[in-house]
Protein backbone atom coordinates (compact mmCIF):
# COMPACT_ATOMS: atom_id res chain seq x y z
CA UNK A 1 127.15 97.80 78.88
CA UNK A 2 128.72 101.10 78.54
CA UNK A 3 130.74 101.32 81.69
CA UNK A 4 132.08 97.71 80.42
CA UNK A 5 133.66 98.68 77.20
CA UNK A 6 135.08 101.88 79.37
CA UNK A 7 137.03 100.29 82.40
CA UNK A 8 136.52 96.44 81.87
CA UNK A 9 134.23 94.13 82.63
CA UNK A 10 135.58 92.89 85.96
CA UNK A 11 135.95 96.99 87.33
CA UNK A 12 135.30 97.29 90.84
CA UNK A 13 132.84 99.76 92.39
CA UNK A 14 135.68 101.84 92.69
CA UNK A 15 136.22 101.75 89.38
CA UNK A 16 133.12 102.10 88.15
CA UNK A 17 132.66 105.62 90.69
CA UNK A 18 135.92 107.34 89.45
CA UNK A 19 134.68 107.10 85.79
CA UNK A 20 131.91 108.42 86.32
CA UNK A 21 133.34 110.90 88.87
CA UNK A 22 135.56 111.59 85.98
CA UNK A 23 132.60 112.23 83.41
CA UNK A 24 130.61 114.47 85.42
CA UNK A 25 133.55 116.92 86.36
CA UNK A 26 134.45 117.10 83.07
CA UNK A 27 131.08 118.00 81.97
CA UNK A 28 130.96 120.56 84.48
CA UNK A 29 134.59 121.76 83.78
CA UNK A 30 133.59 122.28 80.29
CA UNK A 31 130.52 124.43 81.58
CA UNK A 32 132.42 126.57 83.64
CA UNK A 33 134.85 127.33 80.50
CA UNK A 34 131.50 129.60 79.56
CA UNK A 35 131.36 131.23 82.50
CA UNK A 36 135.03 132.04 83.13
CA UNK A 37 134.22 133.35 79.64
CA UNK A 38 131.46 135.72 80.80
CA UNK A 39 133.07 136.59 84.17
CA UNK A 40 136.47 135.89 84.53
CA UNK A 41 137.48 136.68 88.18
CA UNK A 42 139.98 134.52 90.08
CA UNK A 43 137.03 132.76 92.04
CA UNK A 44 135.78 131.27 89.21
CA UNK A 45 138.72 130.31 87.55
CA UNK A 46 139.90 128.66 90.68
CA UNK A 47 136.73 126.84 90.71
CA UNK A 48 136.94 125.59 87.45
CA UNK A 49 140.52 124.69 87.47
CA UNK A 50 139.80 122.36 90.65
CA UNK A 51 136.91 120.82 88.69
CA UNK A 52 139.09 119.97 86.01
CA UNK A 53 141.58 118.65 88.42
CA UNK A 54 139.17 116.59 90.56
CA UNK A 55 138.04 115.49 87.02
CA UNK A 56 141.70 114.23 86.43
CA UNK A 57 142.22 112.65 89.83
CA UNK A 58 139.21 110.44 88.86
CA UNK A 59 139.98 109.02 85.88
CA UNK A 60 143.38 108.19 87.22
CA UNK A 61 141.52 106.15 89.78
CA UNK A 62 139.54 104.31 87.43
CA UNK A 63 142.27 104.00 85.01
CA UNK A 64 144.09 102.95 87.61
CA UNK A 65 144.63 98.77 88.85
């Protein structure tokens, strides 16, 4: 499976949530690189900036033992 070949086959739960976590941040991090594009005010490039840090923090935690 998928999540297998990314944090091992014995991953917890915990695991398992953080990459995933991790992947759907990202994704959204990369989305909100378009909009600070379109409107860059300091709301929305705080926004993204904790998006890509939350995105970070949980890939640590899967990465993680």
């Amino acid at each position: 499976m998928f999540a297998e070949k990314i944090v091992g086959p014995e991953a917890s739960y915990l695991r398992r949530l953080g990459a995933l976590s991790g992947l759907l941040c990202g994704i959204v991090a990369l989305l909100g690189l378009a909009l600070v594009a379109l409107c860059p005010t300091a709301e929305n490039v705080a926004a993204v900036a904790a998006c890509a840090a939350l995105s970070c923090a949980s890939v640590a935690l899967a990465r993680g033992n």
